[in-house]
N, C-alpha and C. Protein backbone atom coordinates (compact mmCIF):
# COMPACT_ATOMS: atom_id res chain seq x y z
N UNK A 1 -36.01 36.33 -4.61
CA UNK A 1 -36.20 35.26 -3.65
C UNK A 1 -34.89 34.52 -3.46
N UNK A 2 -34.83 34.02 -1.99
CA UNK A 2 -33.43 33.27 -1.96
C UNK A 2 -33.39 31.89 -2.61
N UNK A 3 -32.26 31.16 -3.06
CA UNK A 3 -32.36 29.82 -3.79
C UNK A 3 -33.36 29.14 -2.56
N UNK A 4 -32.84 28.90 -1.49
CA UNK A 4 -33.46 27.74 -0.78
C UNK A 4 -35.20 28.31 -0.85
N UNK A 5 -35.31 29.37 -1.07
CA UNK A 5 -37.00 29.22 -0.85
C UNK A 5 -37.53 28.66 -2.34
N UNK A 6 -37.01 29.54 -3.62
CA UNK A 6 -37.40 28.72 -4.59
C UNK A 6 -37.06 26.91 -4.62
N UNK A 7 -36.28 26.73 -4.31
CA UNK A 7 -35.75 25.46 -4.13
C UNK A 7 -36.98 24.48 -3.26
N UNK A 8 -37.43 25.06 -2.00
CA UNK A 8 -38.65 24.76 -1.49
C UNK A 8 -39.92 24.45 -2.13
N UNK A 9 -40.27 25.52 -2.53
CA UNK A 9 -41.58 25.61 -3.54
C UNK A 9 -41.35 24.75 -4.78
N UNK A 10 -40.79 24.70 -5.44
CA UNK A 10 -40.27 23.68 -6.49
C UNK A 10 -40.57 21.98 -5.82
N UNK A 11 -40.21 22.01 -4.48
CA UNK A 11 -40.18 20.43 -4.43
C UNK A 11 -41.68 20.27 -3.85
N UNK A 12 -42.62 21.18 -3.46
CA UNK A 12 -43.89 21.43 -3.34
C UNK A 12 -44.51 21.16 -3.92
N UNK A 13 -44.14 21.99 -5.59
CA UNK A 13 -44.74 21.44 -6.99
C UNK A 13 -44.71 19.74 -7.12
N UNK A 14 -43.23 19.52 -7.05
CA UNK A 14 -43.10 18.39 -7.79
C UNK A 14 -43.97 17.24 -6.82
N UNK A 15 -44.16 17.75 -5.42
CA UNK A 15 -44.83 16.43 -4.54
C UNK A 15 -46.15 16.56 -4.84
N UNK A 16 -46.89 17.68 -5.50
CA UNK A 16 -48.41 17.92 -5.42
C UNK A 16 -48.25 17.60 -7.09
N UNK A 17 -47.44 17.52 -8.26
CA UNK A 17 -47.60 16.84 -8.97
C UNK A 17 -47.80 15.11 -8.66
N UNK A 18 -46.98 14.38 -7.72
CA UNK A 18 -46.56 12.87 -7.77
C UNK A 18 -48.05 12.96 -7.29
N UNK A 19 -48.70 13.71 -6.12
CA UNK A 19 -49.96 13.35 -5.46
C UNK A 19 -51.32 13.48 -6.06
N UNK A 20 -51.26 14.39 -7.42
CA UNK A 20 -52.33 14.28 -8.70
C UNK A 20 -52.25 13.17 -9.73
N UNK A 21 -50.68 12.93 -10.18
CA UNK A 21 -50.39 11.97 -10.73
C UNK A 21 -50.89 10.54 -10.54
N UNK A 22 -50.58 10.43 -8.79
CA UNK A 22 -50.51 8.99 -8.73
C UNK A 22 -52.42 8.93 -8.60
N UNK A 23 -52.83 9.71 -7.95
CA UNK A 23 -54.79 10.13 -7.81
C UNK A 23 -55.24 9.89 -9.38
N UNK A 24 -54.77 10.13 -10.49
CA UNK A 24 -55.69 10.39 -11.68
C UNK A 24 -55.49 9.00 -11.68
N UNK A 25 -54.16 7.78 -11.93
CA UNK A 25 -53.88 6.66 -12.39
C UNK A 25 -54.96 5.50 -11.53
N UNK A 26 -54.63 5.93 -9.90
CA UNK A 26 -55.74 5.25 -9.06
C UNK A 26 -57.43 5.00 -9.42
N UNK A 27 -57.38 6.48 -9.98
CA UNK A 27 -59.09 6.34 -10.25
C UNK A 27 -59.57 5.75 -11.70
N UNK A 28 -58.18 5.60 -12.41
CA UNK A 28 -58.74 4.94 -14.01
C UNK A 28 -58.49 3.45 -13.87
N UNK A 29 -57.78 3.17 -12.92
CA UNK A 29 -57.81 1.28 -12.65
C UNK A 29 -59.14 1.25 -11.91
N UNK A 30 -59.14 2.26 -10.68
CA UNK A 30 -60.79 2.03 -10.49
C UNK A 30 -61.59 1.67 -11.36
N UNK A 31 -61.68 2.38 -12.17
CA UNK A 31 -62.89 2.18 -13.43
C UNK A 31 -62.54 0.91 -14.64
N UNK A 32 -61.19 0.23 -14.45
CA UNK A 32 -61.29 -0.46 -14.78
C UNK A 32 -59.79 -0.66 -16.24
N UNK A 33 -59.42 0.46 -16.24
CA UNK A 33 -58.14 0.79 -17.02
C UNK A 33 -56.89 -0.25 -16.42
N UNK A 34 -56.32 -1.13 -17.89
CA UNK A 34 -55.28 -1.52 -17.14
C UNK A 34 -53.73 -0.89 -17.45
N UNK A 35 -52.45 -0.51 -16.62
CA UNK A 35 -51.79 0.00 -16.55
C UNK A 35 -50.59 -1.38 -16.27
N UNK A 36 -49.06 -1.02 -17.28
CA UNK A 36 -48.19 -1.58 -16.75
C UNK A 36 -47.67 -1.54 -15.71
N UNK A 37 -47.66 -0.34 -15.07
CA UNK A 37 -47.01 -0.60 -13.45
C UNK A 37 -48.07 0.18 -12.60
N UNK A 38 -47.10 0.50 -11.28
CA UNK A 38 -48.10 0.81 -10.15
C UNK A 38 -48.59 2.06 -10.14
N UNK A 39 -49.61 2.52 -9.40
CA UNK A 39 -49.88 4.20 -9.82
C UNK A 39 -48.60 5.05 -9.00
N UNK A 40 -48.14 3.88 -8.19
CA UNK A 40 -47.13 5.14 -7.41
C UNK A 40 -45.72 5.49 -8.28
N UNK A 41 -45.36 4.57 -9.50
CA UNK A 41 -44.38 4.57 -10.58
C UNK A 41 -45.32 6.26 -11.43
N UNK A 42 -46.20 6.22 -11.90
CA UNK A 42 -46.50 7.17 -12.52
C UNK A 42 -46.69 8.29 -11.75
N UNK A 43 -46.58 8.93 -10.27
CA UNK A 43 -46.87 9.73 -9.69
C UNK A 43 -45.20 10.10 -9.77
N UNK A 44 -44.12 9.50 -9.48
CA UNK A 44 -42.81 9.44 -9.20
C UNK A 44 -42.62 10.16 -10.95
N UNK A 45 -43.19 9.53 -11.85
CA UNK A 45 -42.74 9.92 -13.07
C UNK A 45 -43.46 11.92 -13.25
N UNK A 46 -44.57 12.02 -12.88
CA UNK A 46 -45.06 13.20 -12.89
C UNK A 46 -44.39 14.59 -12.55
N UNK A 47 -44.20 13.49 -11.35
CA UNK A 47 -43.06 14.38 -10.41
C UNK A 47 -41.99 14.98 -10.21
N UNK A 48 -41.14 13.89 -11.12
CA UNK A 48 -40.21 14.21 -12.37
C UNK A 48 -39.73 14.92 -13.19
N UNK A 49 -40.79 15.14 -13.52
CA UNK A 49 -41.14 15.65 -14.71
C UNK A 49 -41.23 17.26 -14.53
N UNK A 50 -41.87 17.23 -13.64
CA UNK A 50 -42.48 18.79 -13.16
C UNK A 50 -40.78 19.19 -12.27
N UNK A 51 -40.05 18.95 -11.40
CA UNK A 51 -39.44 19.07 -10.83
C UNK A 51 -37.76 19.10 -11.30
N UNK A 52 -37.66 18.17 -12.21
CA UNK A 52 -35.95 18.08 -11.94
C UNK A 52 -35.77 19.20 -13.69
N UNK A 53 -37.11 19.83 -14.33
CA UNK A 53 -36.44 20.76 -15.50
C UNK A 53 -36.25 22.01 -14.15
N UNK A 54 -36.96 22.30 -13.77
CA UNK A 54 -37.41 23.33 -13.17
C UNK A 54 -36.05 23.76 -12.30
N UNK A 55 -35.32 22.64 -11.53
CA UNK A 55 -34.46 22.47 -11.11
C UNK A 55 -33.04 23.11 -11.49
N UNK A 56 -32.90 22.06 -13.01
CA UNK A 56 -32.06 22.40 -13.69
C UNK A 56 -31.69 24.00 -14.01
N UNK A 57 -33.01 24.59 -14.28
CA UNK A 57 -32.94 25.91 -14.87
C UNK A 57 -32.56 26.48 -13.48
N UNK A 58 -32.93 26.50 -12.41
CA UNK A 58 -32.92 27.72 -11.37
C UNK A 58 -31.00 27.20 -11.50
N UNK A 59 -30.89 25.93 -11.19
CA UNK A 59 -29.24 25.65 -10.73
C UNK A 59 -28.28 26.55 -12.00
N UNK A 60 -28.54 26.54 -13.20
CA UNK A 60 -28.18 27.48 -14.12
C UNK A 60 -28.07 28.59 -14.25
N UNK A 61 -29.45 29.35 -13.66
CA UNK A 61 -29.73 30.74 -13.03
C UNK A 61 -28.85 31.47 -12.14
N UNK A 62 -28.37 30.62 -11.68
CA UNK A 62 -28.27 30.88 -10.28
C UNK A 62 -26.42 31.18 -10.56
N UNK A 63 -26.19 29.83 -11.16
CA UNK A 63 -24.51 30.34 -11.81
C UNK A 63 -24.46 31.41 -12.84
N UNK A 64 -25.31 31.71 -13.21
CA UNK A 64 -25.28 32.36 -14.67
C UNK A 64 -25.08 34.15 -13.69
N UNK A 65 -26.12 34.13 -12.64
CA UNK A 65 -26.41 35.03 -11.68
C UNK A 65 -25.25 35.49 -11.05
N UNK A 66 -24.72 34.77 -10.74
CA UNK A 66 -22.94 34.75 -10.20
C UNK A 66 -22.09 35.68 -11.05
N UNK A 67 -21.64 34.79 -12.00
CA UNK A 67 -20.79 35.14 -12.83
C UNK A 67 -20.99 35.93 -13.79
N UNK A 68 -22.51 35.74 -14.89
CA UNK A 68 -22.50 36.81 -15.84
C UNK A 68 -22.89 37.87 -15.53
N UNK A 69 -23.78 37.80 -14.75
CA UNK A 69 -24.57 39.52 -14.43
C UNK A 69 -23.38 40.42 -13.11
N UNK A 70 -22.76 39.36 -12.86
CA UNK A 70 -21.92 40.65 -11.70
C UNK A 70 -20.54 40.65 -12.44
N UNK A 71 -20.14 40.35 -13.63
CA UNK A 71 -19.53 40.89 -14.65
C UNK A 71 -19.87 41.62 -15.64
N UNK A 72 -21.03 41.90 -15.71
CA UNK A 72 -21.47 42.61 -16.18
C UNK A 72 -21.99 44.33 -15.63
N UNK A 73 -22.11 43.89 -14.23
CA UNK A 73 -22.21 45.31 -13.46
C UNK A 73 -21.00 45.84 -13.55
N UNK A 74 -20.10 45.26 -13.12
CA UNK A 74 -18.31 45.42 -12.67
C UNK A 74 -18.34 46.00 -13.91
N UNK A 75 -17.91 45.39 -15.29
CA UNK A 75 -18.08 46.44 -16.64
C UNK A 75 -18.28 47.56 -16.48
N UNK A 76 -19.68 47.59 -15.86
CA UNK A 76 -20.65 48.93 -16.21
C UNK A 76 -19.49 50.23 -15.86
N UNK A 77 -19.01 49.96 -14.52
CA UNK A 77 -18.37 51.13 -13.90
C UNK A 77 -17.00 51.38 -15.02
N UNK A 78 -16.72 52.95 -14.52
CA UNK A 78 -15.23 52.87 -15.02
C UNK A 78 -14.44 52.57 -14.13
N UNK A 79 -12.90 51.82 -14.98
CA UNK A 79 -11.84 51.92 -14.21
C UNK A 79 -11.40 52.26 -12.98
N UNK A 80 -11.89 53.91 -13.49
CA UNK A 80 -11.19 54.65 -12.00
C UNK A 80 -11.90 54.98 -11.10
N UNK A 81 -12.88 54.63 -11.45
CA UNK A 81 -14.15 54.54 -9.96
C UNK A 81 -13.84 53.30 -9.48
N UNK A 82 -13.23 52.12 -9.91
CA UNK A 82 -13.19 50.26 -8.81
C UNK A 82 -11.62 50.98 -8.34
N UNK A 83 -11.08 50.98 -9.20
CA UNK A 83 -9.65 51.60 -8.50
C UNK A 83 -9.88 52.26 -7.31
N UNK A 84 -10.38 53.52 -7.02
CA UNK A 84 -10.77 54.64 -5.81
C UNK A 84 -11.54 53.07 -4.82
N UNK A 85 -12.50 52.79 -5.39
CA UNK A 85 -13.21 52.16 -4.10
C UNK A 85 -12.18 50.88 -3.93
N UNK A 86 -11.35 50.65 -4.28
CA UNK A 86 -10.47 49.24 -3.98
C UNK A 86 -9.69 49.75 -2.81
N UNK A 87 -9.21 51.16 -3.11
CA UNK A 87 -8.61 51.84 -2.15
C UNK A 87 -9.22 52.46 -0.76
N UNK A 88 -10.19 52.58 -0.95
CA UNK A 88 -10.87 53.14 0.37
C UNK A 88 -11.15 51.80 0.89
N UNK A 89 -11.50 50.80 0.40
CA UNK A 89 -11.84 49.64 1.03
C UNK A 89 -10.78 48.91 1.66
N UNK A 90 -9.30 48.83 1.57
CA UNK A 90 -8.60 48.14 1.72
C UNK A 90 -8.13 48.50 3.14
């Protein structure tokens, strides 16, 4: 999948987390639960939560994707096979 679509779906998660989040907090002050702040602080925190690890890892992935694994293909070949194709390519 391309970054921007995971990147999409990720912030999907994290808004349908803030929108369960802030729904569970709403319905326990309903009933009578008291809470230090607003339910929309704990939906923001949910959201958070679910979203910026998730984040982190793909943005990691994604460099790691770059650099280690297409140094690692490049390895794979020999020498004189990148040599030949450096030359036909040029």
């Amino acid at each position: 999948m391309a970054f921007s679509t995971l990147l999409a779906i990720l912030c999907g998660l994290g808004l349908a987390f803030f929108f369960v989040g802030r729904h569970k907090v709403t319905l326990a002050r309903t009933q009578g639960q008291k809470f230090h702040s607003l339910p929309h602080y704990y939906g923001l925190w949910s959201g958070a939560l679910s979203f910026l690890p998730a984040v982190v890892l793909l943005i990691l992935w994604s460099i790691l994707d770059i650099q280690l694994f297409q140094t690692w293909v490049r390895d794979f070949y020999p020498p004189e096979l990148l040599a030949t194709d450096s030359v036909h390519n040029a």
